[in-house]
Protein backbone atom coordinates (compact mmCIF):
# COMPACT_ATOMS: atom_id res chain seq x y z
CA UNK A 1 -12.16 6.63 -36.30
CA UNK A 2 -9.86 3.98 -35.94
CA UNK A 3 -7.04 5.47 -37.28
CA UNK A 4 -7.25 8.96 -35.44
CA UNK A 5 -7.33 6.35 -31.63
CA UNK A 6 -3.92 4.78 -33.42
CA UNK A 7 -2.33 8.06 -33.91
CA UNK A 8 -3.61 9.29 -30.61
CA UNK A 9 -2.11 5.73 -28.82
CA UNK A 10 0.99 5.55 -30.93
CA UNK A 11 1.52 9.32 -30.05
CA UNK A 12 1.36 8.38 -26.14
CA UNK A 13 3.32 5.71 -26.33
CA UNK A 14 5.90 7.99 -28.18
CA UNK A 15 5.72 10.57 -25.17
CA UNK A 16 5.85 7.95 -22.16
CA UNK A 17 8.39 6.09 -24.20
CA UNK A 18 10.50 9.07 -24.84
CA UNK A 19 10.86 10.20 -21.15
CA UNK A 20 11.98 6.27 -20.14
CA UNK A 21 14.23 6.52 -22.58
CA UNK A 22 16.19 10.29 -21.68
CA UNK A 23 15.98 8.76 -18.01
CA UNK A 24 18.13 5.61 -19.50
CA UNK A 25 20.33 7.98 -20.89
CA UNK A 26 20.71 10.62 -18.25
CA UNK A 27 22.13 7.42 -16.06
CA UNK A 28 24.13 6.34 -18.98
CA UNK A 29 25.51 10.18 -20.11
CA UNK A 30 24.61 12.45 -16.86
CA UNK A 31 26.20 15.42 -18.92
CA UNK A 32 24.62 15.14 -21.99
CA UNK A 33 22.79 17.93 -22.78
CA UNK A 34 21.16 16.06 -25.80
CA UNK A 35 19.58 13.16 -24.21
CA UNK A 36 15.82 14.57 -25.11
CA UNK A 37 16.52 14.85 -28.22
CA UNK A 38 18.09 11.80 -28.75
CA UNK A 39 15.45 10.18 -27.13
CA UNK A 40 12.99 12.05 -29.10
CA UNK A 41 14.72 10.93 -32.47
CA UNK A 42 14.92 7.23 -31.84
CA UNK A 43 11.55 6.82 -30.67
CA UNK A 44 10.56 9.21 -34.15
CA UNK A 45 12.28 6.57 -35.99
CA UNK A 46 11.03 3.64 -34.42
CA UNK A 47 7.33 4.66 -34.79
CA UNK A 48 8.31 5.70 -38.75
CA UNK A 49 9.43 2.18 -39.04
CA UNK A 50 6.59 0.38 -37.00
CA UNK A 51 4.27 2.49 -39.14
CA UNK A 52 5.92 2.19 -42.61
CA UNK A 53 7.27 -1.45 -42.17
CA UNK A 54 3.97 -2.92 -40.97
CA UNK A 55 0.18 -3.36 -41.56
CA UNK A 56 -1.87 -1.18 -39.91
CA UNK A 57 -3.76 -4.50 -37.92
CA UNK A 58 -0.66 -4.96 -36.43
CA UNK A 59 -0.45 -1.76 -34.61
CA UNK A 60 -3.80 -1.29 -33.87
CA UNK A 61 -3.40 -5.35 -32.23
CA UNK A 62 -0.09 -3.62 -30.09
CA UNK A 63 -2.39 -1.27 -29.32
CA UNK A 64 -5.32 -2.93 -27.83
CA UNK A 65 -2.37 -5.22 -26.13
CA UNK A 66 -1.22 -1.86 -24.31
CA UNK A 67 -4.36 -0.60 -23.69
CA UNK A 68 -5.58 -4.25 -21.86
CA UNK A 69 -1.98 -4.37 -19.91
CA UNK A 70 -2.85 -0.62 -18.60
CA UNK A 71 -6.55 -2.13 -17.53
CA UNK A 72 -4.78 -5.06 -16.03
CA UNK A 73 -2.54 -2.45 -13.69
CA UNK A 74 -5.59 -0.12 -12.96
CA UNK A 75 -7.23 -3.41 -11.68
CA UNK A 76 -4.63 -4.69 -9.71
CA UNK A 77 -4.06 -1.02 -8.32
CA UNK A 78 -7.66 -0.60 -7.18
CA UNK A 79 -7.38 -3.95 -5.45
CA UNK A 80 -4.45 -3.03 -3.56
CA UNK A 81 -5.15 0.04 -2.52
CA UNK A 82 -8.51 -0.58 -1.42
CA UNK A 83 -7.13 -3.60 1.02
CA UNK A 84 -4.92 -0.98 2.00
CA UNK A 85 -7.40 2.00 2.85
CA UNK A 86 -9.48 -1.09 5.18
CA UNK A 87 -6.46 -1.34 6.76
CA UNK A 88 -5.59 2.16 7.46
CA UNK A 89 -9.07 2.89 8.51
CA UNK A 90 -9.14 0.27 11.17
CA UNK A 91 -5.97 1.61 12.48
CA UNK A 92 -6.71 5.42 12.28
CA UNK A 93 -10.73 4.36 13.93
CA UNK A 94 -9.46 2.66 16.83
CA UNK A 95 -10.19 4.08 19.82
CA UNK A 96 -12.25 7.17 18.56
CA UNK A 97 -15.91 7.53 19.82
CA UNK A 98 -19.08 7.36 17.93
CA UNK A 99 -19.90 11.02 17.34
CA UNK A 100 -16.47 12.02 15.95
CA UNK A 101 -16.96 9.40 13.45
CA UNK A 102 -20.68 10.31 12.28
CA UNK A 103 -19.49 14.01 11.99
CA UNK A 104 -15.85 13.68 10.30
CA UNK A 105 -15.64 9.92 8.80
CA UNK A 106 -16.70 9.84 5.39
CA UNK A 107 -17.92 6.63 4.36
CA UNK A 108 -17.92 5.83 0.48
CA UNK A 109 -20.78 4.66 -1.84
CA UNK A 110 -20.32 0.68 -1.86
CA UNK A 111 -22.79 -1.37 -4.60
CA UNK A 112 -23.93 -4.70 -3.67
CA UNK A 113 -20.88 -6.74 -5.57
CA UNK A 114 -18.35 -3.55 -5.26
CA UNK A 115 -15.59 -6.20 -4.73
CA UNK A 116 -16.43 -8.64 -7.36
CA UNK A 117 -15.96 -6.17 -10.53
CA UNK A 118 -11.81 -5.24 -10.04
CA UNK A 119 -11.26 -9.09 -9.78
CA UNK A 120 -13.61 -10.03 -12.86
CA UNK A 121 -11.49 -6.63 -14.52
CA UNK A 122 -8.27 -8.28 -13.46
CA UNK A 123 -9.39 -11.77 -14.75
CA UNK A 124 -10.53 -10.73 -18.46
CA UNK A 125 -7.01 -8.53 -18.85
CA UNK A 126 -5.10 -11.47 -18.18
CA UNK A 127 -7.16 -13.79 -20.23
CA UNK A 128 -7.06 -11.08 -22.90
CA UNK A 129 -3.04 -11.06 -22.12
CA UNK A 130 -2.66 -14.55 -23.01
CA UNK A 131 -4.78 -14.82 -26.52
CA UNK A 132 -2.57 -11.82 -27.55
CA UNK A 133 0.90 -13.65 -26.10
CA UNK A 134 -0.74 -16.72 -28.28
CA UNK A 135 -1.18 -14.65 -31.46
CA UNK A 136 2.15 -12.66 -31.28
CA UNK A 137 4.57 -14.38 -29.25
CA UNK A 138 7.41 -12.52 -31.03
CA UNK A 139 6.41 -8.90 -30.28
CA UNK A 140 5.27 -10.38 -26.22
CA UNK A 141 8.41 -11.91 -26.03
CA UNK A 142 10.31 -8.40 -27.20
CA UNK A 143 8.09 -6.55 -24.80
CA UNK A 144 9.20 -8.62 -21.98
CA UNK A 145 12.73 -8.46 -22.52
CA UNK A 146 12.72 -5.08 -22.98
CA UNK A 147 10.72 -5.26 -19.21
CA UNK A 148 13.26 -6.78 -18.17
CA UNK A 149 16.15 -4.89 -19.21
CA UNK A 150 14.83 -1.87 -18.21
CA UNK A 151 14.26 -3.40 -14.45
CA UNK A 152 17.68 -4.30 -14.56
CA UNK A 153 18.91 -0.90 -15.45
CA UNK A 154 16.33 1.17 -13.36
């Protein structure tokens, strides 16, 4: 079971990574016509590598590390835009009257602690973040310089 969620992660990073990459190269060679497939091949050969050069742990530990920085930007995401639909409802409610809102504002389910569990989410990604910075500092290290060059160049 473990192996099939590798493939199936490794395979999604290969699409997502491949489509970064043809946009890198569309901005570097707009003519091109072979940026896709250039793309395509280096991020073939990079995952033949990964997978042939290294133990399996490894990439199942790059993995989870992905999968945890994805949680840690669903978390954050939720937070901001729910502090921005409470502002955009006070602004759009202003001034309306109470029977347009009881027939056409729909309110949404709220649990007792709804705002406690995307902060306690955010929290354990970043604590999770930093024991897997700890462990690997090499491949954290090469993930944010390749961040950063891709900020740079974006």
């Amino acid at each position: 079971m473990g192996l099939f969620g590798l493939i199936a992660s490794l395979q999604g990073i290969a699409f997502t990574t491949t489509f970064q990459i043809e946009y890198f190269l569309k901005r570097i060679f707009p003519e091109s016509k072979f940026n896709r497939a250039i793309a395509a091949t280096l991020v073939f050969v990079i995952s033949l590598l990964a997978i042939w050069g290294s133990t399996t742990s490894l990439l199942i530990e790059l993995s989870v590390f992905g999968a945890v920085c994805m949680y840690f930007g669903v978390s954050f995401s939720l937070i901001v835009l729910r502090k921005k639909k409470e502002e955009n409802l006070k602004t759009i409610l202003e001034g309306e009257n109470d029977e347009f809102l009881n027939k056409h504002h729909h309110v949404d389910f709220k649990s007792i602690i709804h705002k406690v569990f995307p902060y306690l989410a955010l929290i354990l990604s970043v604590f999770c973040m930093l024991i897997l910075a700890y462990l690997h500092p090499v491949i954290v290290g090469t993930i944010v310089v390749l961040i950063i060059i891709y900020l740079i160049f974006s």
